[in-house]
Protein backbone atom coordinates (compact mmCIF):
# COMPACT_ATOMS: atom_id res chain seq x y z
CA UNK A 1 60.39 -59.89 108.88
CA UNK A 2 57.07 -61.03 109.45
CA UNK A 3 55.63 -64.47 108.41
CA UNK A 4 53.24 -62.81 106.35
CA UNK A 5 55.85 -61.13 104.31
CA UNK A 6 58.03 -63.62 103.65
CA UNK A 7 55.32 -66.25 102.76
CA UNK A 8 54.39 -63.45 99.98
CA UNK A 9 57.63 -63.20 99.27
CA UNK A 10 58.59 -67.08 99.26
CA UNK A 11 55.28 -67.35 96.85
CA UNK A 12 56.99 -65.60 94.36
CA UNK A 13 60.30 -67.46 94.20
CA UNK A 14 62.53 -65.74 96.74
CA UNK A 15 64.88 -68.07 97.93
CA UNK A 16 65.83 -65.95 101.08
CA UNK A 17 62.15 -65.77 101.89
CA UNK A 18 61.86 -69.16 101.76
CA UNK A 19 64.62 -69.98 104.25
CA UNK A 20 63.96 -67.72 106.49
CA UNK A 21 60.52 -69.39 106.86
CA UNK A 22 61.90 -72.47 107.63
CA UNK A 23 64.41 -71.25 109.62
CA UNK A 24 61.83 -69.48 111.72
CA UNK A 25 59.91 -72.68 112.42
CA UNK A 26 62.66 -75.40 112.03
CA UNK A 27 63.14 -75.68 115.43
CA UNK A 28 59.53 -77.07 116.68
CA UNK A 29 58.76 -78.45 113.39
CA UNK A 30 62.00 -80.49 114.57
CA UNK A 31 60.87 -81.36 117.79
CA UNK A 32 56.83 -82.12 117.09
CA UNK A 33 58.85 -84.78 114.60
CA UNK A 34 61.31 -86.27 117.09
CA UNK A 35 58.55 -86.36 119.87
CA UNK A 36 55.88 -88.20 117.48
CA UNK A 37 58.60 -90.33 116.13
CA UNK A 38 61.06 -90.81 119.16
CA UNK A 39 63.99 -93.03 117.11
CA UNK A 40 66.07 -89.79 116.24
CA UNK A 41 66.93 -90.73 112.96
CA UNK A 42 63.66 -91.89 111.90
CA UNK A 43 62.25 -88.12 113.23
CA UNK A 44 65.36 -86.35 111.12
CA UNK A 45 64.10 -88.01 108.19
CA UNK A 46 60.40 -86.79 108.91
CA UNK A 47 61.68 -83.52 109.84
CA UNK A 48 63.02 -83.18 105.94
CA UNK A 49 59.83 -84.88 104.55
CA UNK A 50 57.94 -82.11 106.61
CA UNK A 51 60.54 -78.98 105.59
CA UNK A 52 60.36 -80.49 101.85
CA UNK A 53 56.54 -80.74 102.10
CA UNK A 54 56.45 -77.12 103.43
CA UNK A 55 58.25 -75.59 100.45
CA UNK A 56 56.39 -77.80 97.78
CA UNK A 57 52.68 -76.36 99.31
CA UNK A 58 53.67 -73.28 99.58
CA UNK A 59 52.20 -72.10 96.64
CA UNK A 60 48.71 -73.69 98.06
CA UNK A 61 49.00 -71.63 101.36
CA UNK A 62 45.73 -69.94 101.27
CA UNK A 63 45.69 -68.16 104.71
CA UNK A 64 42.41 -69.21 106.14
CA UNK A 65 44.36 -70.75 109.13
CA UNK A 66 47.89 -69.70 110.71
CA UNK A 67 50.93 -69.78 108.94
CA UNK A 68 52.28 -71.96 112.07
CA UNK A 69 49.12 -74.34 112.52
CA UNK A 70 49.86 -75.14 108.69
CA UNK A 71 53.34 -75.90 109.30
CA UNK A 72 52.64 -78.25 112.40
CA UNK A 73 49.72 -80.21 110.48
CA UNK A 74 52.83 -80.93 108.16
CA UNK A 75 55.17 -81.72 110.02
CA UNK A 76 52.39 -84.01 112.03
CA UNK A 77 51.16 -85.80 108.46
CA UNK A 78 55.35 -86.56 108.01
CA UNK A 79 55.50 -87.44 111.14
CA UNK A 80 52.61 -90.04 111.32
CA UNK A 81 53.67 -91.12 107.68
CA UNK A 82 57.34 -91.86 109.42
CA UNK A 83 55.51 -93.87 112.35
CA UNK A 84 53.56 -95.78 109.88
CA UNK A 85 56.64 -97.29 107.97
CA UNK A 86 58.65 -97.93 110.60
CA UNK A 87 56.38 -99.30 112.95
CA UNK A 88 57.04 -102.89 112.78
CA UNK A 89 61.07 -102.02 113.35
CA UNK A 90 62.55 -102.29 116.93
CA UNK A 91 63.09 -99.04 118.40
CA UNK A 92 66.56 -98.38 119.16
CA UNK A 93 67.86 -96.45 121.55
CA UNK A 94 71.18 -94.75 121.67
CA UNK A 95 71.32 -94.87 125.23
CA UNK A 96 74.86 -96.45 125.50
CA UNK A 97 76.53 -94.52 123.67
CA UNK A 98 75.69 -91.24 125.91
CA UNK A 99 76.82 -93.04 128.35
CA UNK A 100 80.68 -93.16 127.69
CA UNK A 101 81.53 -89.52 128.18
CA UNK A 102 78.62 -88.05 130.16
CA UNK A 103 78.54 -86.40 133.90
CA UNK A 104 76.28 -88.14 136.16
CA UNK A 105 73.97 -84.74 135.47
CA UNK A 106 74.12 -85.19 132.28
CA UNK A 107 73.44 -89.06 132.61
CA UNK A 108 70.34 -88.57 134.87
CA UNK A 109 69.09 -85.99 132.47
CA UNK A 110 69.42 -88.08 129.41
CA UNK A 111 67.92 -91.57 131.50
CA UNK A 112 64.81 -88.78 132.00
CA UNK A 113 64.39 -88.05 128.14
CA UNK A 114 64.69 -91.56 127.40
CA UNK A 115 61.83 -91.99 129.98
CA UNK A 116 59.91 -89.70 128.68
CA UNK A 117 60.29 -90.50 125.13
CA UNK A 118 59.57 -94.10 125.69
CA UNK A 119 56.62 -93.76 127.18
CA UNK A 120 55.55 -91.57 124.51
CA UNK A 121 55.88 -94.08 122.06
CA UNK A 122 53.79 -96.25 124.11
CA UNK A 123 51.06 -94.11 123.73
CA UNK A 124 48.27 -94.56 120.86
CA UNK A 125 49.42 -92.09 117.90
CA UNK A 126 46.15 -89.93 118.39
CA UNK A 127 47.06 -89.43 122.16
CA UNK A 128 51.08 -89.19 121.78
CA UNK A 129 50.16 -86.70 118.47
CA UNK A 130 48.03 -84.46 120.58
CA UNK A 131 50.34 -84.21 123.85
CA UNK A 132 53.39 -83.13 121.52
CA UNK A 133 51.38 -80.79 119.45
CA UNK A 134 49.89 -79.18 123.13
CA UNK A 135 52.98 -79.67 124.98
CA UNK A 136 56.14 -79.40 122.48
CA UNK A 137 54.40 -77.25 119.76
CA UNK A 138 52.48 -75.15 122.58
CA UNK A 139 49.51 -74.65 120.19
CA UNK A 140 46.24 -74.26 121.50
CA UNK A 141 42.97 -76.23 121.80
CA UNK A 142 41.66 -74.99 118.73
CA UNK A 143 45.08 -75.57 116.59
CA UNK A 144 45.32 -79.02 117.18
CA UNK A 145 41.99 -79.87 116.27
CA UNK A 146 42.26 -78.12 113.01
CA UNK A 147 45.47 -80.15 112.48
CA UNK A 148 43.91 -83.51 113.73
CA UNK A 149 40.50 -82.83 112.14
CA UNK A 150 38.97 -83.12 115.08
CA UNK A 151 36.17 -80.97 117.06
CA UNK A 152 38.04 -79.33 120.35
CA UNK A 153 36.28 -81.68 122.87
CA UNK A 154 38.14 -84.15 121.20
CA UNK A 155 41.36 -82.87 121.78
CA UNK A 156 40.39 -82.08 125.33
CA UNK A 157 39.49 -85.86 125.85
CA UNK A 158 42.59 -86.91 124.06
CA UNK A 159 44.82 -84.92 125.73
CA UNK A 160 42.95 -86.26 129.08
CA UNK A 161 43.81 -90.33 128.53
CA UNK A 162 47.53 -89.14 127.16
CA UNK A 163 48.46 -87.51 130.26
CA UNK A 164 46.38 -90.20 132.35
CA UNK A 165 48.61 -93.13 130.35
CA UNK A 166 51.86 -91.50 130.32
CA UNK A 167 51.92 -90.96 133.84
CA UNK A 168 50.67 -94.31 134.36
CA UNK A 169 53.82 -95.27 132.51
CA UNK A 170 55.89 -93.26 134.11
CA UNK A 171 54.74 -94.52 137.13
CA UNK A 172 53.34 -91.49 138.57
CA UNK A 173 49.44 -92.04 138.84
CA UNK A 174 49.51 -92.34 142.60
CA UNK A 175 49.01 -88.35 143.30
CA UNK A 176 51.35 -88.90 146.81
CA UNK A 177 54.14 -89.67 144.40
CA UNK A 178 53.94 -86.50 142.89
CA UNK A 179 54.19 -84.30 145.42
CA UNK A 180 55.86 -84.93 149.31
CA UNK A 181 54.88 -82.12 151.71
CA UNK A 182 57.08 -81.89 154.71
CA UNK A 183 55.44 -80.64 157.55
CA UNK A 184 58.01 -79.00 160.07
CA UNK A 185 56.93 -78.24 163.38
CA UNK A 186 56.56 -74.97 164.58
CA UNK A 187 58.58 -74.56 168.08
CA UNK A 188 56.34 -73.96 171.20
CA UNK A 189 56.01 -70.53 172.36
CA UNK A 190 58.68 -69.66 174.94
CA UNK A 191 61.68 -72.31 173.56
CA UNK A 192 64.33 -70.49 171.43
């Protein structure tokens, strides 16, 4: 079924409509939370703040804007909400623990998330907020700034300095770090 269907549906009480609406979005409701948030328990609880939130303005759902760019402003208000409380608590990281019984692979793969995630949570909430509502959400320019409240240049700028400061962070600013062409010489005519 269609959103639209089950949000009429959900409107008037059905319980299956209802979870199949948040089944349908869990899944990047769940990550725009854990990317915002970053501690993964901390983003679990903001995930069920946001799925709770969902279901309780429902009934308010109006339709002037997309069923998903309703869900993600949400799950983005739960998620700042989260941020807010916990942010004078040391972020921990569960790092170790992955350790013990993962394959190199799956060692390098998880020492790139933490990477990533950590230098998200460096980032200023309104430029960390944009770049997982662009990048993890995949909304568009015009989505986020109705989340965000903000015109579109805005979100252009913001999404601008995020990138700029997370690959500063990541140490990747210098654009010869990014990309290594190797030039192989062509043999002269005449040598096999």
């Amino acid at each position: 079924m269609d959103d639209d269907l089950l949000i009429r549906k959900a409107k008037k009480g059905d319980a299956a409509a209802i979870d199949a609406l948040l089944r349908t979005h869990y899944d990047t409701v769940r990550a725009v939370c854990h990317r915002i948030v970053v501690n993964k328990s901390d983003a679990e609880d903001a995930t069920q703040v946001a799925l709770i939130s969902i279901v309780r303005a429902l009934p308010q759902f109006d339709g002037r804007s997309k069923f998903s760019t309703w869900i993600y402003r949400i799950a983005t208000n739960a998620a700042l909400d989260e941020v807010r409380r916990i942010r004078r608590r040391p972020m921990p990281t569960d790092k170790e623990a992955v350790y013990d019984t993962a394959t190199p692979d799956a060692t390098a793969a998880v020492d790139a998330q933490i990477d990533v995630s950590g230098a998200l949570a460096q980032l200023p909430e309104e430029y960390r907020t944009t770049l997982v509502l662009r990048h993890v959400a995949d909304l568009d320019y015009e989505e986020i700034a109705v989340i965000q409240g903000v015109p579109v240049g805005t979100v252009r700028s913001r999404l601008a300095r995020g990138r700029a400061q997370l690959a500063e962070i990541l140490g990747n600013q210098d654009p010869d770090s990014l990309r290594h062409t190797r030039v192989i010489p062509l043999p002269e005519r005449g040598t096999p």
